[in-house]
N, C-alpha and C. Protein backbone atom coordinates (compact mmCIF):
# COMPACT_ATOMS: atom_id res chain seq x y z
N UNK A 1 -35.91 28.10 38.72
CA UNK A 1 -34.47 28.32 38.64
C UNK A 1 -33.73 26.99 38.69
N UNK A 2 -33.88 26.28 39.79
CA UNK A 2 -33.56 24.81 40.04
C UNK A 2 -33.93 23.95 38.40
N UNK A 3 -34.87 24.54 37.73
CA UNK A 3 -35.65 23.43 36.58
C UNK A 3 -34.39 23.99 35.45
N UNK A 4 -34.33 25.11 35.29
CA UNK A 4 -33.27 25.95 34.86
C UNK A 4 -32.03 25.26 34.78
N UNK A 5 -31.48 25.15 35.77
CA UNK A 5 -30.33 24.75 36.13
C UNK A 5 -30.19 23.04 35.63
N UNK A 6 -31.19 22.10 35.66
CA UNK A 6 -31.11 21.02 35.14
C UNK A 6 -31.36 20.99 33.68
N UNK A 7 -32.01 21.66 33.32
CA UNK A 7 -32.27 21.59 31.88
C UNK A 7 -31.09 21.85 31.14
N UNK A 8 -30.30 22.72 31.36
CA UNK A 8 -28.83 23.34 30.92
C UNK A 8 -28.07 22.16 30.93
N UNK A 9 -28.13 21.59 32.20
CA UNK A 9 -26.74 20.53 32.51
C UNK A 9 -27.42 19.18 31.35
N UNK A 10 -28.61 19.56 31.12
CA UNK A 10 -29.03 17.78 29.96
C UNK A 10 -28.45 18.11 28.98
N UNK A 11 -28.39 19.68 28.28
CA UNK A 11 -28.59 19.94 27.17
C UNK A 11 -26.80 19.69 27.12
N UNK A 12 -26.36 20.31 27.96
CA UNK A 12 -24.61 20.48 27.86
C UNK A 12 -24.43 18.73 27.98
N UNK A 13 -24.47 17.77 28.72
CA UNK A 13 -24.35 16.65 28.84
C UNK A 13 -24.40 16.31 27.19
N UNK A 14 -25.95 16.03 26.90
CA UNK A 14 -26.17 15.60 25.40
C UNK A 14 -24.70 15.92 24.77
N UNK A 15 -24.71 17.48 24.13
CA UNK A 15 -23.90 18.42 23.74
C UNK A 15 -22.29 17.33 23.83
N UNK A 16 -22.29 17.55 24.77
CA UNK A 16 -20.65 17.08 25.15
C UNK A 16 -20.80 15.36 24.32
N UNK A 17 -21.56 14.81 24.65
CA UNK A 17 -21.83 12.86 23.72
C UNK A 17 -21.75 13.40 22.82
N UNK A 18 -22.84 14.16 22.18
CA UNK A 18 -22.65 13.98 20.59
C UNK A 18 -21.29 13.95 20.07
N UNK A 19 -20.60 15.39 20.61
CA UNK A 19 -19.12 15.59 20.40
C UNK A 19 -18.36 14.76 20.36
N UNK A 20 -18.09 13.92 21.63
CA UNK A 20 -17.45 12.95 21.52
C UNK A 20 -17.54 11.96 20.92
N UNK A 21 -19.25 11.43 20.36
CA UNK A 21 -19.56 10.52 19.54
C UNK A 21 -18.75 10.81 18.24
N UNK A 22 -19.19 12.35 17.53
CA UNK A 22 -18.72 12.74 15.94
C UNK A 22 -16.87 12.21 15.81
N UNK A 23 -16.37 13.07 17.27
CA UNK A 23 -14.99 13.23 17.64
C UNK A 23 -13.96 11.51 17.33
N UNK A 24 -15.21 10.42 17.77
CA UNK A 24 -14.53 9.24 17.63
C UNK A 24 -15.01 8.82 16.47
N UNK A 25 -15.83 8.93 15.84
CA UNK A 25 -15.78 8.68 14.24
C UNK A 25 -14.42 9.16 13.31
N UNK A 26 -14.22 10.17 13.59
CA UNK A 26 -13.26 10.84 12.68
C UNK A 26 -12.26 10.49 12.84
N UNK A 27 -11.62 10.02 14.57
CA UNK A 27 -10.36 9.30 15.18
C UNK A 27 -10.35 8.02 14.46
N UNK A 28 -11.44 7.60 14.23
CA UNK A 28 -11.36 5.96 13.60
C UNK A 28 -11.49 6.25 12.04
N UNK A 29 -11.98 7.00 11.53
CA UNK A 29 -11.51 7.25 9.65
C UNK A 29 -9.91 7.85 9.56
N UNK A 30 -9.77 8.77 10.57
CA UNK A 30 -7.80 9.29 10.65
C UNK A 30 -7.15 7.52 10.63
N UNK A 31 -7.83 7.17 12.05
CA UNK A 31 -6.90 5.49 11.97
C UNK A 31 -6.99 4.69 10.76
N UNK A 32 -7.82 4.48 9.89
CA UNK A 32 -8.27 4.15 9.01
C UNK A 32 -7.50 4.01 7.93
N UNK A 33 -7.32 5.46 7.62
CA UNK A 33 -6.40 5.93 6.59
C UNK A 33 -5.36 5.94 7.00
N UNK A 34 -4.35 6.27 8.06
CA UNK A 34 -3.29 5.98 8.49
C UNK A 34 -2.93 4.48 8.30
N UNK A 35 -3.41 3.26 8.42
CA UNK A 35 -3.68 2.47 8.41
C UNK A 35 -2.90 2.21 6.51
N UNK A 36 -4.21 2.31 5.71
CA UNK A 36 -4.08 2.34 4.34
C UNK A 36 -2.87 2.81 3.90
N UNK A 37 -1.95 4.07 4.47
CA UNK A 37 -1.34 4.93 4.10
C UNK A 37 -0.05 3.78 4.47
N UNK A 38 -0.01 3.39 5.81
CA UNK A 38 1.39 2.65 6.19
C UNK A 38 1.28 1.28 5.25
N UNK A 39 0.35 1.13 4.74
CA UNK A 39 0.74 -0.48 3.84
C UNK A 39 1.06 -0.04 2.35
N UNK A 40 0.41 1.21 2.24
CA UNK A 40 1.19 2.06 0.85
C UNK A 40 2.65 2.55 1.20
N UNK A 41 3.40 2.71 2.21
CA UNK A 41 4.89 2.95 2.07
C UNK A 41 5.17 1.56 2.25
N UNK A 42 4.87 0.68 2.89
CA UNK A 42 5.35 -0.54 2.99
C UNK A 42 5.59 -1.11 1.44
N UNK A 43 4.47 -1.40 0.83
CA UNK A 43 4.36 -1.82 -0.58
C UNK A 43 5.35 -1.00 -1.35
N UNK A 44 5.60 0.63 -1.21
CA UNK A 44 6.85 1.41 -1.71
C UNK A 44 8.00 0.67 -1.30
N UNK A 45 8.31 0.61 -0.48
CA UNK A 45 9.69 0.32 0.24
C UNK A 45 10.19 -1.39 -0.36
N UNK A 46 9.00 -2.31 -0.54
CA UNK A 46 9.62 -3.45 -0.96
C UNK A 46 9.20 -3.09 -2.71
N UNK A 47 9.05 -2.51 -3.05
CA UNK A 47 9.09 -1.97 -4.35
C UNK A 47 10.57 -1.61 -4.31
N UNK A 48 10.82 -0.37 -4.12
CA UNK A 48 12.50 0.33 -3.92
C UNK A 48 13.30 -0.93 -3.90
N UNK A 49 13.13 -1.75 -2.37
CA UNK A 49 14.06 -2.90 -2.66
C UNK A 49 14.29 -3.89 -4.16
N UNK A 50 13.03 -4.21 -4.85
CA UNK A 50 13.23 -4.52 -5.86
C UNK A 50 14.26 -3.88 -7.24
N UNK A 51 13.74 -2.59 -7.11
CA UNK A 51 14.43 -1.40 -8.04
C UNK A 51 16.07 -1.82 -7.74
N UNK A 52 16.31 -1.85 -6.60
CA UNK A 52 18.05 -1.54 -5.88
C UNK A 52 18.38 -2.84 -6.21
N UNK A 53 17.89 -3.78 -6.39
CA UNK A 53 18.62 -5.26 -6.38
C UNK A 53 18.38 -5.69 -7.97
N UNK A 54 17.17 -4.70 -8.81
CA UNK A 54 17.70 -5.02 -10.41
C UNK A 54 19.03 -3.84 -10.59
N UNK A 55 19.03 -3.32 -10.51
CA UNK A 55 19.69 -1.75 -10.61
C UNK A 55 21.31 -2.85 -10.68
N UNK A 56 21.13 -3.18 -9.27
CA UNK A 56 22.59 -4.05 -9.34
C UNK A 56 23.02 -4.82 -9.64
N UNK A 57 21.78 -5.61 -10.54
CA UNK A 57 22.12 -6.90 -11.15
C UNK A 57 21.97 -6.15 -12.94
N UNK A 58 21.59 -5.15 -13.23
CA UNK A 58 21.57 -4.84 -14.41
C UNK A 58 22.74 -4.77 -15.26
N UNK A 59 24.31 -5.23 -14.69
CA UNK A 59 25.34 -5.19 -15.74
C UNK A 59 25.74 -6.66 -15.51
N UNK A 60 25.27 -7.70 -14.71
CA UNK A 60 25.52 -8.68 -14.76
C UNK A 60 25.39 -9.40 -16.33
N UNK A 61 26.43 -10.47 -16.47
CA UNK A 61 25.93 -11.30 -17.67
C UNK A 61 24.51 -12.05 -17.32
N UNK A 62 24.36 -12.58 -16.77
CA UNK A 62 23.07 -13.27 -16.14
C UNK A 62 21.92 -12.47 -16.32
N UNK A 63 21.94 -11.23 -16.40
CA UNK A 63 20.55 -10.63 -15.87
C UNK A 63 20.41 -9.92 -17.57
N UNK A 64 21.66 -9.77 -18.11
CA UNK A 64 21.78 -9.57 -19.82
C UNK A 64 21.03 -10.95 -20.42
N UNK A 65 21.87 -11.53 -19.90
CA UNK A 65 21.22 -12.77 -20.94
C UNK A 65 19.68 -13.34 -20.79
N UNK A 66 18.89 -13.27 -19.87
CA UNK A 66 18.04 -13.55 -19.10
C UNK A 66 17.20 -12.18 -20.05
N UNK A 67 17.36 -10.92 -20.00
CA UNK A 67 16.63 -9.94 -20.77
C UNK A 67 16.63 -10.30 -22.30
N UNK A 68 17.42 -10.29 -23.00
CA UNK A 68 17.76 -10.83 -24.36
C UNK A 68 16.73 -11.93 -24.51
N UNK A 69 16.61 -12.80 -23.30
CA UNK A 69 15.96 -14.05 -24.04
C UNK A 69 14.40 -13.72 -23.64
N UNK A 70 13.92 -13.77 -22.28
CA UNK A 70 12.77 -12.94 -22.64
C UNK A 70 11.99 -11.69 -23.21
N UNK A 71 12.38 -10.80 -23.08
CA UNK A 71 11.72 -9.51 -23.72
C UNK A 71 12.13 -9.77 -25.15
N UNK A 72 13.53 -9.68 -25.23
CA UNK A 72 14.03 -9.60 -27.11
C UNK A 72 13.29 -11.01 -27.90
N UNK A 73 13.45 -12.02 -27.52
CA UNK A 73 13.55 -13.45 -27.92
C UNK A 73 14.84 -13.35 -28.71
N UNK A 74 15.82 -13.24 -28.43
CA UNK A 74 17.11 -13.26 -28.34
C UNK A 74 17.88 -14.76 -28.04
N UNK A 75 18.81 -15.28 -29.24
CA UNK A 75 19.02 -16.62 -28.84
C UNK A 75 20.59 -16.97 -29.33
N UNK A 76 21.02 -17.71 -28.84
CA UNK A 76 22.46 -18.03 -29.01
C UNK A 76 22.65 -18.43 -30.28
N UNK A 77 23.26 -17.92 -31.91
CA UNK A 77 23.07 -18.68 -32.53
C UNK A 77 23.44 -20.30 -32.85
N UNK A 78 23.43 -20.99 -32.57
CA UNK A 78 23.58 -22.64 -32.38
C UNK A 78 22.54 -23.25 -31.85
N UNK A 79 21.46 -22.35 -31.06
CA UNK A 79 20.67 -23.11 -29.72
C UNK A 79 19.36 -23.03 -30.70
N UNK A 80 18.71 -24.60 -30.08
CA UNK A 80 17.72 -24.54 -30.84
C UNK A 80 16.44 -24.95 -29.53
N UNK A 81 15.58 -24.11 -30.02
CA UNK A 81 14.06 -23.05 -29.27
C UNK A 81 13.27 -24.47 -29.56
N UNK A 82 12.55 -24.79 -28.24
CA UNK A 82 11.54 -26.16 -28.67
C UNK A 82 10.77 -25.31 -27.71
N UNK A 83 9.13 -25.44 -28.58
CA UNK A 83 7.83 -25.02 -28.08
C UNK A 83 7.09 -25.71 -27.25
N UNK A 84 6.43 -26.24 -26.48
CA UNK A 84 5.43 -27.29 -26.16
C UNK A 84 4.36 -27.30 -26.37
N UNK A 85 3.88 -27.61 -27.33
CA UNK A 85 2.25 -26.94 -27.89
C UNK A 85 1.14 -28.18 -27.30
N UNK A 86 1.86 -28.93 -25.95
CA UNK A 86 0.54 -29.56 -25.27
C UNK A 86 -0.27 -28.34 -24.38
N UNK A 87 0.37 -27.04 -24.37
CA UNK A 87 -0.48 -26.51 -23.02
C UNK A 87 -1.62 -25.52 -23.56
């Protein structure tokens, strides 16, 4: 009965580690990804900031003329375009 009684309390002991072993794996893949997840809104959020500060510069002359000349190749007619064909 006594042998009984110890054998139970190893098996429940074990029992209870493993648990807690599996239990802190999973706490540390949740942290993990929580982790991953807060540097993905972070990276959103200074994204957004970018969006809000073209958004408000998008009727500026500056930010017109600046589009025109890169994306369009858009040029003043008078101004003359020099290449550097050392690079």
């Amino acid at each position: 009965m006594k042998k009984l009684k110890i054998i139970v309390g190893i098996v429940f002991i074990i029992y209870a580690v493993t648990t807690f072993i599996n239990q802190e794996k999973v706490l540390n893949s949740y942290k993990k990804q929580e982790a991953e997840v807060q540097t993905q809104i972070e990276e959103a959020k200074e994204y957004q900031e970018e969006l809000i500060v073209s958004r408000e510069n998008a009727n500026s002359l500056e930010y017109i003329e600046k589009v025109a000349r890169e994306r369009l190749n858009m040029y003043y007619p008078n101004e003359s375009i020099y290449v550097d064909s050392s690079k």
